[in-house]
Protein backbone atom coordinates (compact mmCIF):
# COMPACT_ATOMS: atom_id res chain seq x y z
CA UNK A 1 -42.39 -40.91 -54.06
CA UNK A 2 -39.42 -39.11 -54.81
CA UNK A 3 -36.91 -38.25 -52.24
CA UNK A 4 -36.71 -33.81 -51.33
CA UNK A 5 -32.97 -34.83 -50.51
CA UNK A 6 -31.78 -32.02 -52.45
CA UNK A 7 -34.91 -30.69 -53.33
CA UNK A 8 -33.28 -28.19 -55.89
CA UNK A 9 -32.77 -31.27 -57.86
CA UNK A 10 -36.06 -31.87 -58.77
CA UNK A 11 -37.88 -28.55 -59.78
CA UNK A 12 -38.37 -29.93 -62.78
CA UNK A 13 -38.70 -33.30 -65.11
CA UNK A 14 -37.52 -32.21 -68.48
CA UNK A 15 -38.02 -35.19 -71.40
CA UNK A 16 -36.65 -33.42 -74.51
CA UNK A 17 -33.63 -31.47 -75.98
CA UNK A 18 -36.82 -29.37 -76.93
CA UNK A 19 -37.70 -28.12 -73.68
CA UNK A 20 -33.69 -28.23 -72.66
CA UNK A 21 -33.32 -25.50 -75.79
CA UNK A 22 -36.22 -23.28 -74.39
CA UNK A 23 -34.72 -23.22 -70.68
CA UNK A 24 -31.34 -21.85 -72.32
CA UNK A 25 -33.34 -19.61 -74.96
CA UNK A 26 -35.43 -18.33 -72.09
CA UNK A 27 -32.07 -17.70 -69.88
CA UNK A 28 -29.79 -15.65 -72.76
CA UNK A 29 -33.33 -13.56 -73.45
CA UNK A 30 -33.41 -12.54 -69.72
CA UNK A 31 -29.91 -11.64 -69.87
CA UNK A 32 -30.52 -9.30 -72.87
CA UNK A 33 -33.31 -8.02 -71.26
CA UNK A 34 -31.58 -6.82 -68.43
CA UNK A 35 -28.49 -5.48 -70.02
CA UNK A 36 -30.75 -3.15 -71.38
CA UNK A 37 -28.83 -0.43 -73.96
CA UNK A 38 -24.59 -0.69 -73.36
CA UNK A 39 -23.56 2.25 -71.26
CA UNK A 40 -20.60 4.58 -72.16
CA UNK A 41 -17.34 3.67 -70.55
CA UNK A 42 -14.56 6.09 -70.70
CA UNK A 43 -11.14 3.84 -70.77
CA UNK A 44 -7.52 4.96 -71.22
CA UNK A 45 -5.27 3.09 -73.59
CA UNK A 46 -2.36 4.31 -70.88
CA UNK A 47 -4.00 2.05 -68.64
CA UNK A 48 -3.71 -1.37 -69.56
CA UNK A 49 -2.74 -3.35 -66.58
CA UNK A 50 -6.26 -1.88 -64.98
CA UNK A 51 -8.23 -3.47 -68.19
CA UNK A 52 -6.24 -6.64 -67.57
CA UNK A 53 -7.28 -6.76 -63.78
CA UNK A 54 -10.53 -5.59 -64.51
CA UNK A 55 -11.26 -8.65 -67.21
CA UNK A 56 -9.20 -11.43 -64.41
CA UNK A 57 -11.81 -10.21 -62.05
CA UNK A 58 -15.05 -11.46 -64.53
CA UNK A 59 -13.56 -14.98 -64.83
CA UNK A 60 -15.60 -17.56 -63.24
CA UNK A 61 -13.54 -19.08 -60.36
CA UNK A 62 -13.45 -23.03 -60.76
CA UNK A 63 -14.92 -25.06 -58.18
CA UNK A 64 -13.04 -28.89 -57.47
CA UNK A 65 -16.03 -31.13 -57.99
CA UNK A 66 -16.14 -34.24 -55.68
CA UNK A 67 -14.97 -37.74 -55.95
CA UNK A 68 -18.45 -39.33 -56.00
CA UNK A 69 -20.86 -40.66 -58.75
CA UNK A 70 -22.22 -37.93 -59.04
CA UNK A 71 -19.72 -35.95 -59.08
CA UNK A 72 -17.63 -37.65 -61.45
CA UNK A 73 -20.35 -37.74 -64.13
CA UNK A 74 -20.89 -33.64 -64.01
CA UNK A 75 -16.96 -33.40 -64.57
CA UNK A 76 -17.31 -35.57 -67.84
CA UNK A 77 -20.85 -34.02 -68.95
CA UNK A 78 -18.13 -30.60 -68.75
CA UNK A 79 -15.22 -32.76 -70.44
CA UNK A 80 -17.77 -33.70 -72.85
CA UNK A 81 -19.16 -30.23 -73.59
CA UNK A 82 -15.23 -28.34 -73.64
CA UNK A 83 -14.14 -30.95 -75.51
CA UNK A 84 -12.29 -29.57 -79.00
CA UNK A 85 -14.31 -32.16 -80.63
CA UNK A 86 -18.19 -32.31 -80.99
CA UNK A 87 -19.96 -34.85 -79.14
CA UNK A 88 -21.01 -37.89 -80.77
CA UNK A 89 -23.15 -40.34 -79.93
CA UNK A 90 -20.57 -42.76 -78.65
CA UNK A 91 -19.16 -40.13 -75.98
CA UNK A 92 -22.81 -41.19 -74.22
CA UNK A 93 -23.08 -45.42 -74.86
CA UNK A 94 -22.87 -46.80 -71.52
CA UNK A 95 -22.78 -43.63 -69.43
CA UNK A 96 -27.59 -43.44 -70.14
CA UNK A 97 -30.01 -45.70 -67.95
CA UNK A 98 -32.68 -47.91 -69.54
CA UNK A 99 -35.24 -45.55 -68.15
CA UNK A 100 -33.35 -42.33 -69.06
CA UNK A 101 -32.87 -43.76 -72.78
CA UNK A 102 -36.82 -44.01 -73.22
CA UNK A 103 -36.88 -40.49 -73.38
CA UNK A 104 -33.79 -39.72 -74.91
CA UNK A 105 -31.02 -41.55 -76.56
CA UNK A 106 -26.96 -40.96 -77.21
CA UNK A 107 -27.67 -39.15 -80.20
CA UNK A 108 -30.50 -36.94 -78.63
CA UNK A 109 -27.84 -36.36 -75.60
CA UNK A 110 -25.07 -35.41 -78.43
CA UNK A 111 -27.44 -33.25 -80.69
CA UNK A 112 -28.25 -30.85 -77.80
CA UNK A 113 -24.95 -30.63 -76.22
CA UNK A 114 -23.63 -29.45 -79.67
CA UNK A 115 -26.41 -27.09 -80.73
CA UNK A 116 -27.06 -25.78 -77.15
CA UNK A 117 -23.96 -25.72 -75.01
CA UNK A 118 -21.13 -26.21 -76.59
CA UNK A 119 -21.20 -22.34 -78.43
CA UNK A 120 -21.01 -21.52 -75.89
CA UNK A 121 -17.99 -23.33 -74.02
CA UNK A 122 -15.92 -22.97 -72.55
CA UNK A 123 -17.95 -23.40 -69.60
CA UNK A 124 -16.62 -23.39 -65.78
CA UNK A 125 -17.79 -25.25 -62.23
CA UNK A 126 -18.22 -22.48 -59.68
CA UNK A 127 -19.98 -24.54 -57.23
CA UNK A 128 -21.34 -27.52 -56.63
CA UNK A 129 -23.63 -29.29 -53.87
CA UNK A 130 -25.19 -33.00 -53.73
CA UNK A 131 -24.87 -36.77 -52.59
CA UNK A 132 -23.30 -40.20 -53.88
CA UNK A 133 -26.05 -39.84 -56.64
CA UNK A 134 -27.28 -36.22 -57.19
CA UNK A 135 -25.79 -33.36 -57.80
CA UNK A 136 -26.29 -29.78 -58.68
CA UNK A 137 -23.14 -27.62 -60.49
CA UNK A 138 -23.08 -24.24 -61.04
CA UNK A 139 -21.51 -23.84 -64.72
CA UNK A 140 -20.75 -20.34 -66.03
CA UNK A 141 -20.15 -19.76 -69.76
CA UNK A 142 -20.15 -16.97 -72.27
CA UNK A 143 -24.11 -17.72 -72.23
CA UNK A 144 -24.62 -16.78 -68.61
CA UNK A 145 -24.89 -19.26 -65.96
CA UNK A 146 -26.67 -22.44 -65.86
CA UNK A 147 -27.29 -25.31 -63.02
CA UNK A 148 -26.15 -28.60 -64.42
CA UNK A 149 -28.57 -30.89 -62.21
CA UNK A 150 -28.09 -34.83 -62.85
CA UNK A 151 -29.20 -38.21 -61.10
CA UNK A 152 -27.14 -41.28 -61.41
CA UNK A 153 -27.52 -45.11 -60.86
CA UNK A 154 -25.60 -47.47 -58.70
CA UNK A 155 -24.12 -48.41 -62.25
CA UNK A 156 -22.93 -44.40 -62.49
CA UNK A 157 -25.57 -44.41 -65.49
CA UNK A 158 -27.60 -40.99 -66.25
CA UNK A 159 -31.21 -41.27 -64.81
CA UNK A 160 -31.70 -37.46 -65.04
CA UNK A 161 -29.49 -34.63 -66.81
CA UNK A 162 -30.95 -31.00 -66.48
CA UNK A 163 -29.49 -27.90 -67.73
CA UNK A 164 -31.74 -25.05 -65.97
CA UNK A 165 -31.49 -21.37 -65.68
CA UNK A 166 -29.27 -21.02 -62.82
CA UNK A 167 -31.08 -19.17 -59.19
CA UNK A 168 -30.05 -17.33 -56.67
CA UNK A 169 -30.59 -19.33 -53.43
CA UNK A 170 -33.51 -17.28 -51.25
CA UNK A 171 -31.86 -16.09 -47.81
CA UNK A 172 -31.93 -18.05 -44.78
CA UNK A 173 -33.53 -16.09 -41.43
CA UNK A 174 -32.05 -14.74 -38.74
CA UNK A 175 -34.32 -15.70 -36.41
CA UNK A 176 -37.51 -18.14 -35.47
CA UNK A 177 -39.38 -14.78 -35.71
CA UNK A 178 -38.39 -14.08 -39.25
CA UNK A 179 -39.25 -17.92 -40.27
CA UNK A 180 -42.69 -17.31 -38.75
CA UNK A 181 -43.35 -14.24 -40.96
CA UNK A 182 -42.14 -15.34 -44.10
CA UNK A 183 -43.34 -18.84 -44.53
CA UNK A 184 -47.07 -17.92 -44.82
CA UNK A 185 -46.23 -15.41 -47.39
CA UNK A 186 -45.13 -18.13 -49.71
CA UNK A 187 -47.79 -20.06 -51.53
CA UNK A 188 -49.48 -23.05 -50.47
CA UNK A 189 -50.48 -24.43 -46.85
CA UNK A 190 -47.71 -24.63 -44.81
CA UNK A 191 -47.11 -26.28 -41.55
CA UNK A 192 -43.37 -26.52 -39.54
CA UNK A 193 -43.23 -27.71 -36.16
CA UNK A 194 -39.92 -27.17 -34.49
CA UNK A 195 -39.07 -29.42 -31.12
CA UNK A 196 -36.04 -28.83 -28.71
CA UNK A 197 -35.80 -31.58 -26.08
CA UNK A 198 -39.88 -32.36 -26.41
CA UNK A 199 -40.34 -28.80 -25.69
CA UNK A 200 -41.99 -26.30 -29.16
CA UNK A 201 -40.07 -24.16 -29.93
CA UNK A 202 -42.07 -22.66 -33.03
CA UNK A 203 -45.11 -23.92 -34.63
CA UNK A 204 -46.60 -22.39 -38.16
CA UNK A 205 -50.29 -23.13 -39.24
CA UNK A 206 -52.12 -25.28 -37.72
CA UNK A 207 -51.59 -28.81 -36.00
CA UNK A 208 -53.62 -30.94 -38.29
CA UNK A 209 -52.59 -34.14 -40.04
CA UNK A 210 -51.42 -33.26 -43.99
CA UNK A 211 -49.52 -34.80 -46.62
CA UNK A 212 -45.91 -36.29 -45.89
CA UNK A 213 -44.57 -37.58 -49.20
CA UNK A 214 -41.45 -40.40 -48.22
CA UNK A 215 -41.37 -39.41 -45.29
CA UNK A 216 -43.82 -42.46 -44.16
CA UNK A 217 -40.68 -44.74 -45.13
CA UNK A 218 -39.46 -44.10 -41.54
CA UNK A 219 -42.29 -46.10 -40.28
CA UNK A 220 -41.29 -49.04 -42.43
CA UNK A 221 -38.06 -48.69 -41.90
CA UNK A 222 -38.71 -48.97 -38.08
CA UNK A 223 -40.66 -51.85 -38.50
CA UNK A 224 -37.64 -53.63 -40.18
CA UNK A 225 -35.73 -52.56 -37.26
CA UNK A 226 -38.51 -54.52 -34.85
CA UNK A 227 -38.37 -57.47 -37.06
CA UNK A 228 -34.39 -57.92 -36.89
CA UNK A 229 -34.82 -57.33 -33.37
CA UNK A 230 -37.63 -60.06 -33.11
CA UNK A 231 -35.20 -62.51 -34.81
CA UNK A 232 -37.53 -62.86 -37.84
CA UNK A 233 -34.89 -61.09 -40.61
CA UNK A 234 -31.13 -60.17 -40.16
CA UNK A 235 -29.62 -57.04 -42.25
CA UNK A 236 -27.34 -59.47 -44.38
CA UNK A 237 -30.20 -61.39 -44.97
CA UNK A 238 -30.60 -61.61 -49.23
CA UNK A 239 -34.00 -61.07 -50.57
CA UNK A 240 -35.17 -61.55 -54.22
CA UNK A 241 -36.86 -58.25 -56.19
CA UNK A 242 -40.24 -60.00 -58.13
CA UNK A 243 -42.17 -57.83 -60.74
CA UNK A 244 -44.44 -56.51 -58.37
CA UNK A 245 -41.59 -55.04 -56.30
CA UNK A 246 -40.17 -52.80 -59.28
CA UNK A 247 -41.66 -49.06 -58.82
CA UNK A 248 -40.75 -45.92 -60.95
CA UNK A 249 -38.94 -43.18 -58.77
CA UNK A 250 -36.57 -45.65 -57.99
CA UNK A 251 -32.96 -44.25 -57.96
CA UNK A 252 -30.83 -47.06 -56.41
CA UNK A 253 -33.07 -49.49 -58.32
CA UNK A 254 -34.18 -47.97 -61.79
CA UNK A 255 -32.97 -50.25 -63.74
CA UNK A 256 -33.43 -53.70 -61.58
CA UNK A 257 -34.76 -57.17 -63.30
CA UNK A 258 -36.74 -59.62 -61.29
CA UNK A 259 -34.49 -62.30 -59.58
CA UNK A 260 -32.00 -59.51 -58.75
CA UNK A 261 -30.97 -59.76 -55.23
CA UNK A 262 -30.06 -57.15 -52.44
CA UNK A 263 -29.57 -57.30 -48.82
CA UNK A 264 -31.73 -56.10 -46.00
CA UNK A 265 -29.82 -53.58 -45.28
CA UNK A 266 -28.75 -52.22 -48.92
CA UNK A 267 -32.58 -51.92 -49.25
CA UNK A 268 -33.13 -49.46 -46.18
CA UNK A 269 -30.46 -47.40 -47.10
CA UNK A 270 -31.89 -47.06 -50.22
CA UNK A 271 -34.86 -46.15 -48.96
CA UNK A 272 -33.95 -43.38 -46.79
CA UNK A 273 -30.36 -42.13 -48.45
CA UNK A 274 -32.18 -41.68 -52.06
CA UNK A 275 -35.70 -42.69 -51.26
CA UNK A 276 -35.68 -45.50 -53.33
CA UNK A 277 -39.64 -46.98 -54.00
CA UNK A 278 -38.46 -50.32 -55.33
CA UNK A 279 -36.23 -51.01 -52.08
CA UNK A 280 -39.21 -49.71 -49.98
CA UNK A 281 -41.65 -51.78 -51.41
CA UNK A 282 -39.61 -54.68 -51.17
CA UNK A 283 -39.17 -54.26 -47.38
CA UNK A 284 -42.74 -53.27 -46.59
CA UNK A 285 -43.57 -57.16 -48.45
CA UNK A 286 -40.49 -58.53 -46.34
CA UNK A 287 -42.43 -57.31 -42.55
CA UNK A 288 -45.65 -57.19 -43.93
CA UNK A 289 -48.32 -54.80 -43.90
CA UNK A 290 -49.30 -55.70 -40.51
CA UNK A 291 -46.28 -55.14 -38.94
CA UNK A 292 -45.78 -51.66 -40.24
CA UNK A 293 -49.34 -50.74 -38.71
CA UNK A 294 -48.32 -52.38 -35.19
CA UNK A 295 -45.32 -49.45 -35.44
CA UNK A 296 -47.39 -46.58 -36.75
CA UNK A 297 -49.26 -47.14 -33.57
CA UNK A 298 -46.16 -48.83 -31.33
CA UNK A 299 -44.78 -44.74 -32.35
CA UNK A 300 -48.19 -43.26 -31.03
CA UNK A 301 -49.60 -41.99 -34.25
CA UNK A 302 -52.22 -39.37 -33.11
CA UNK A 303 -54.93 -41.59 -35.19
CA UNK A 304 -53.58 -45.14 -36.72
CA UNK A 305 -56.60 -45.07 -39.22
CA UNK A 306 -55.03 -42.29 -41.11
CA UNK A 307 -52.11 -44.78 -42.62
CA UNK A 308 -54.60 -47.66 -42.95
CA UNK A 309 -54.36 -49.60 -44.41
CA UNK A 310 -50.52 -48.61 -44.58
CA UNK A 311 -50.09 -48.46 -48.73
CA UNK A 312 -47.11 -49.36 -51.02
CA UNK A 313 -45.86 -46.92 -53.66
CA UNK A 314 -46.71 -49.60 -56.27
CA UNK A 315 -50.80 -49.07 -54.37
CA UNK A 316 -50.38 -45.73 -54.24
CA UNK A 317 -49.41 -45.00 -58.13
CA UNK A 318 -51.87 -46.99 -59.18
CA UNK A 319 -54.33 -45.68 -57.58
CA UNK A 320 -53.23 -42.04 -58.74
CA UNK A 321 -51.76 -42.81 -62.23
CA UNK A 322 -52.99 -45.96 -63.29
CA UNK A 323 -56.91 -46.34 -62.42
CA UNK A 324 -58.08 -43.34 -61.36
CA UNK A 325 -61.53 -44.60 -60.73
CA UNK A 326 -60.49 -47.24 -58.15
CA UNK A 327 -58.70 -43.98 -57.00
CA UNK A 328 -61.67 -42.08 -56.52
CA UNK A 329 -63.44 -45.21 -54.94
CA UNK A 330 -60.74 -45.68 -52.52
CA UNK A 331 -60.74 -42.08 -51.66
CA UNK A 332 -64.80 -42.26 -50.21
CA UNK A 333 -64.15 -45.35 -48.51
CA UNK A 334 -63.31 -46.07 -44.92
CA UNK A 335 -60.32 -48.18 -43.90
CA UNK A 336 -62.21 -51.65 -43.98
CA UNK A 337 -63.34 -50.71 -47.12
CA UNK A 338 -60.34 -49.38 -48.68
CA UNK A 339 -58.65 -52.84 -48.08
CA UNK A 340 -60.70 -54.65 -49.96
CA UNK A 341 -60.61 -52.15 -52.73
CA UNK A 342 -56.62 -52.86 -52.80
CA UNK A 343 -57.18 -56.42 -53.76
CA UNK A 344 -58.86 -54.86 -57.22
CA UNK A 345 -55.24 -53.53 -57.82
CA UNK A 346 -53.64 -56.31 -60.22
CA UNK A 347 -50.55 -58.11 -59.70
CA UNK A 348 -47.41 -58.65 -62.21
CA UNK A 349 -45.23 -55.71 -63.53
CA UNK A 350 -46.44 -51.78 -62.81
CA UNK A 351 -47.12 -50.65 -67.10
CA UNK A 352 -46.47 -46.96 -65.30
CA UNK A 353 -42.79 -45.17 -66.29
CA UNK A 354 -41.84 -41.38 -65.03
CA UNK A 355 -43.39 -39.87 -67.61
CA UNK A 356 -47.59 -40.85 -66.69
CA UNK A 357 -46.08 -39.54 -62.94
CA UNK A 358 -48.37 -36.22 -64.14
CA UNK A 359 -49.11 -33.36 -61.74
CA UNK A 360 -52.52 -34.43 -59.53
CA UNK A 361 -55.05 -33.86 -56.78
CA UNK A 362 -54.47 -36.94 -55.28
CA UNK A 363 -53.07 -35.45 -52.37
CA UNK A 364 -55.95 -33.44 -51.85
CA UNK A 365 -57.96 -36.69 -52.29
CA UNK A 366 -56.45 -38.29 -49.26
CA UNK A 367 -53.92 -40.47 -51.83
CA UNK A 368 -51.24 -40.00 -49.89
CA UNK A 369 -49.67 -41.02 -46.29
CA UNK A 370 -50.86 -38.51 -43.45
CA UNK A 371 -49.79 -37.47 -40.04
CA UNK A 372 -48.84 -34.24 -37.93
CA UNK A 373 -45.83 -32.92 -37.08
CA UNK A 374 -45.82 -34.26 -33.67
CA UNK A 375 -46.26 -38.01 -34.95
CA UNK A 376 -43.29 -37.68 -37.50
CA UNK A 377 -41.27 -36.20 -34.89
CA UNK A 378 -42.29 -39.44 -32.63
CA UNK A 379 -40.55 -41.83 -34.87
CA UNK A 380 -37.54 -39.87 -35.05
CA UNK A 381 -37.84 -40.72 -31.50
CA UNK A 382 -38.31 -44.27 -31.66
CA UNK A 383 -36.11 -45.07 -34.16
CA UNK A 384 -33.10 -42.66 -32.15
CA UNK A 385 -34.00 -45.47 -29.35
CA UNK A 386 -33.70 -48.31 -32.07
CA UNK A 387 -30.18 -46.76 -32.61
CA UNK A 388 -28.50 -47.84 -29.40
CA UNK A 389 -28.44 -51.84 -30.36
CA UNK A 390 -28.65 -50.61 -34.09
CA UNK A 391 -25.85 -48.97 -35.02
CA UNK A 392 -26.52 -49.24 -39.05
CA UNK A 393 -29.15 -46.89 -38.36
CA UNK A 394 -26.49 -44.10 -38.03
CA UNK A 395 -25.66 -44.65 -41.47
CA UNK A 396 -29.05 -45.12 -42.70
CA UNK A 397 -30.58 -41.83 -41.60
CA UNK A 398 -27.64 -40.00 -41.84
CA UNK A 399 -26.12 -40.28 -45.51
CA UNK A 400 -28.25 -37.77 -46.79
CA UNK A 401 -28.53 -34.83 -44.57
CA UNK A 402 -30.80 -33.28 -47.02
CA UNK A 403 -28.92 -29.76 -46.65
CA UNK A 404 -25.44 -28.52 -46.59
CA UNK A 405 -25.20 -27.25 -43.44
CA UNK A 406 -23.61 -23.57 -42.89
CA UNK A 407 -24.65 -23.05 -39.21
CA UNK A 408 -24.04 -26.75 -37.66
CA UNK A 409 -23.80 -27.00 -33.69
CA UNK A 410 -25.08 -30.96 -34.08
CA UNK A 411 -22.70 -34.32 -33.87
CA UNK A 412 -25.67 -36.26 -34.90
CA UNK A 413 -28.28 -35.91 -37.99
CA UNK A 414 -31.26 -37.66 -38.87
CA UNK A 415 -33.09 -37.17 -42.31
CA UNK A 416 -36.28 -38.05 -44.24
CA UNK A 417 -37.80 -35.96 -46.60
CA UNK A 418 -40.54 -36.46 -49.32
CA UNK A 419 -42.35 -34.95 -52.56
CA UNK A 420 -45.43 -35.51 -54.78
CA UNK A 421 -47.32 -33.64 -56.55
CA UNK A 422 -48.62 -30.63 -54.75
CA UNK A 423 -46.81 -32.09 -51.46
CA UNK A 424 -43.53 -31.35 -50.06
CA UNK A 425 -41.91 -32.25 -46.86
CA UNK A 426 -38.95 -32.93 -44.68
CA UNK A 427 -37.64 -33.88 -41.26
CA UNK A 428 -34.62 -33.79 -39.36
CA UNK A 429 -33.49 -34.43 -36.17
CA UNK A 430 -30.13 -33.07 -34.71
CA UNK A 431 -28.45 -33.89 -31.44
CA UNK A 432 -25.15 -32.91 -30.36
CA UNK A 433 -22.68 -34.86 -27.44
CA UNK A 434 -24.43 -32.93 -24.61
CA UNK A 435 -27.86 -34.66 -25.39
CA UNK A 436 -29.52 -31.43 -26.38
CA UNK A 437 -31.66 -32.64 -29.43
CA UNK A 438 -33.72 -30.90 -32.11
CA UNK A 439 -36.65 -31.78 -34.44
CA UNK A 440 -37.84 -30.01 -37.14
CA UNK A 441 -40.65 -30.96 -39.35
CA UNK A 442 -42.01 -29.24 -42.87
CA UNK A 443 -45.30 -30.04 -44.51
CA UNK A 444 -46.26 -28.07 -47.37
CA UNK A 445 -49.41 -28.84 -49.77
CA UNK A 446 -50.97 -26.59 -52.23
CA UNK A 447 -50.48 -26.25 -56.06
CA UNK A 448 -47.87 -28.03 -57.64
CA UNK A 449 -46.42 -25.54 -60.24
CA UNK A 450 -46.26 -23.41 -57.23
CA UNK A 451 -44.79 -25.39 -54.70
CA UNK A 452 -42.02 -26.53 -57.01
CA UNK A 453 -41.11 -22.78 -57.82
CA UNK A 454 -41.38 -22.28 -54.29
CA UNK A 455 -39.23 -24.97 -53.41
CA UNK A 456 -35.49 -23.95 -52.23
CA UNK A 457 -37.31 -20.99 -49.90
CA UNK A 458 -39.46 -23.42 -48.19
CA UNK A 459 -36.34 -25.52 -47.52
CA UNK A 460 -34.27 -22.60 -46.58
CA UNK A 461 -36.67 -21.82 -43.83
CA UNK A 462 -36.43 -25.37 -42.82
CA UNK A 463 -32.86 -25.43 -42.79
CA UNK A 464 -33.16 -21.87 -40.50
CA UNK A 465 -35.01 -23.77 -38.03
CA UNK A 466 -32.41 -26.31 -37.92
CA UNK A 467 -29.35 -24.32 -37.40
CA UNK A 468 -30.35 -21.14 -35.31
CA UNK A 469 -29.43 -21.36 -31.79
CA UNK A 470 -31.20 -19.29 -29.45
């Protein structure tokens, strides 16, 4: 599934300059709206250096974007749209994925940036927030202000480019008190467990097992761990991607070919840093199935049977997406019987692209990897006592913090979070130098539409329970 790294990223998957248009159409309408009739300003033509001051104090201050892949590609989307010129197709050959170009191609790209944006130039970066590969930019124009939200390859290719109405960000709390009142307001069941040294320090809803999203990819990435440990793989070690391995979702790996080749550890980082299915996938065949069970109950999973047998994304997509009647089949049955029901799922390439990845109950239907907040904080645990003889795992679970911090007390930070439809969830655990360590965990299931409109409050809360000190 895909990665709630920066979860505003993702609120939604746009596939046309046609529903692009309608997000900006729908934006300048609210802004007439709310103008509402022009008032009466009395001004003095005596005055003119308060006029000046007054008009130097509506520009947009610029923001410096960063020096990342992300980054860079937002600062020549802007180039592109500023430019004296209009764009053509050509300003986009080279710079769109495979995947991306399914959808929409240079000239699609070029079409709406001229018809859409560009009357609307010049338009100014006043903030900006992502990783290596995503990023969200503020851009304010004479249309009002829009978040300029785009994915990227490992090639620096476009895998996503979204121009949405731009939000305020919700408020964070002030205190565990205020996170416990507001989170049930919001739709959806809702579950956050929040650990200092072992001890609870908060707990909303209830304790039982729901939905995780990517988050299960700690488990698998923990059983690599136990496998380089056991002498069986090494992290250099160069493994082979096959047809079967290649999942949609996949950032790091949208556009791989079979016979490609990555290393051990290129594929956990992928995993974790941009949740990448293909990578995941890969390593779960590299272990085996087996294995990854031994460590969902080697981590003291309240009940083992709950991820088993453990499933693949390619299993668990085609089960949702691609035969939904073995997906209802394999929802009634018990473990033994579910994995025999997995050897009905065919081999060879996955005929599934982004686009068939439709809103779902198959959370609701048990489709989906399951534990409590307790047994995700658990492998935090074991995989912070992994850390001591594996030092890569620093790097690992720390590239994407999955927030920008604005309260941090930590030296340490661990991240996995996770979406699907009608699920969303995260994890985190801080430490700082004196020991002192926290875990947080978020589980949310309930509606999809809702969820996703829902979705930078939830995290804000999250983020809250992170950061307060007490």
């Amino acid at each position: 599934m895909s990665d709630s790294a920066a979860r505003s990223l993702s609120i939604a998957a746009l596939t046309s300059a046609t529903a692009l248009s309608l997000l900006l159409s729908a934006c300048a309408g609210q802004d007439q709206e709310e103008s509402g009739e022009p008032e009466t300003v009395e001004t003095s033509a005596e005055d003119p250096d308060e006029e000046a001051a007054e008009d130097a104090a509506e520009e947009p201050v610029p923001a410096e974007l960063p020096d990342t892949a992300a980054g860079q590609t937002a600062e020549y989307v802007l180039e592109v749209i500023n430019a004296e010129q209009d764009s053509t197709a050509e300003d986009w050959q080279g710079r769109l994925s495979d995947s991306f170009r399914q959808e929409l191609d240079e000239a699609d790209v070029a079409e709406f940036i001229n018809q859409q944006l560009r009357p609307g130039s010049p338009w100014t970066a006043t903030g900006h927030q992502g990783s290596e590969t995503l990023s969200s930019t503020r851009i304010e124009g004479a249309q009002g202000a829009l978040d300029l939200q785009l994915e990227v390859n490992s090639e620096q290719e476009l895998l996503q480019l979204l121009f949405l109405p731009a939000q305020e960000p919700p408020e964070p709390a002030d205190s565990l008190e205020e996170i416990e009142e507001r989170l049930p307001e919001l739709p959806g069941e809702a579950r956050l467990l929040v650990l200092e040294d072992g001890e609870q320090l908060l707990r909303v809803g209830d304790a039982e097992p729901a939905a995780m999203g990517s988050v299960f990819k700690l488990w698998v990435l923990a059983a690599v761990v136990e496998a380089v440990q056991e002498g069986e793989v090494t992290w250099d070690e160069t493994l082979t991607l096959e047809e079967e391995h290649l999942v949609p979702s996949s950032l790091r790996l949208a556009d791989a070919q079979p016979g490609d080749e990555i290393t051990v550890e290129q594929a956990a980082q992928g995993m974790i840093e941009v949740s990448d299915n293909t990578a995941t996938d890969l390593l779960i065949d590299l272990v085996g199935r087996q294995a990854v069970e031994e460590i969902v109950v080697a981590a003291e999973h309240h009940d083992p049977s709950l991820m088993s047998p453990f499933l693949t994304t390619r299993e668990l997509f085609y089960l949702r997406w691609a035969d939904p009647e073995l997906g209802a089949e394999f929802s009634a049955a018990n473990p033994q019987q579910r994995a025999l029901l997995l050897e009905d799922i065919p081999g060879g390439e996955l005929e599934l692209s982004e686009t068939d990845l439709v809103p779902d109950d198959g959370a609701e239907r048990g489709l989906e990897w399951f534990g409590t907040g307790e047994d995700i904080a658990a492998v935090h645990e074991l995989l912070e006592a992994q850390a001591a003889e594996h030092p890569q795992l620093r790097q690992i679970l720390g590239a994407n913090p999955g927030i920008q911090p604005e309260r941090q007390w930590w030296d340490e930070l661990a991240f996995k979070g996770g979406a699907s439809p009608g699920v969303l969830a995260g994890s985190w655990r801080a430490a700082d130098e004196a020991g002192t360590a926290r875990t947080v965990v978020l589980q949310i299931m309930g509606d999809p539409e809702q969820i996703a409109l829902h979705e930078a409050e939830y995290w804000v809360l999250a983020q809250s329970a992170l950061e307060l000190t007490h």
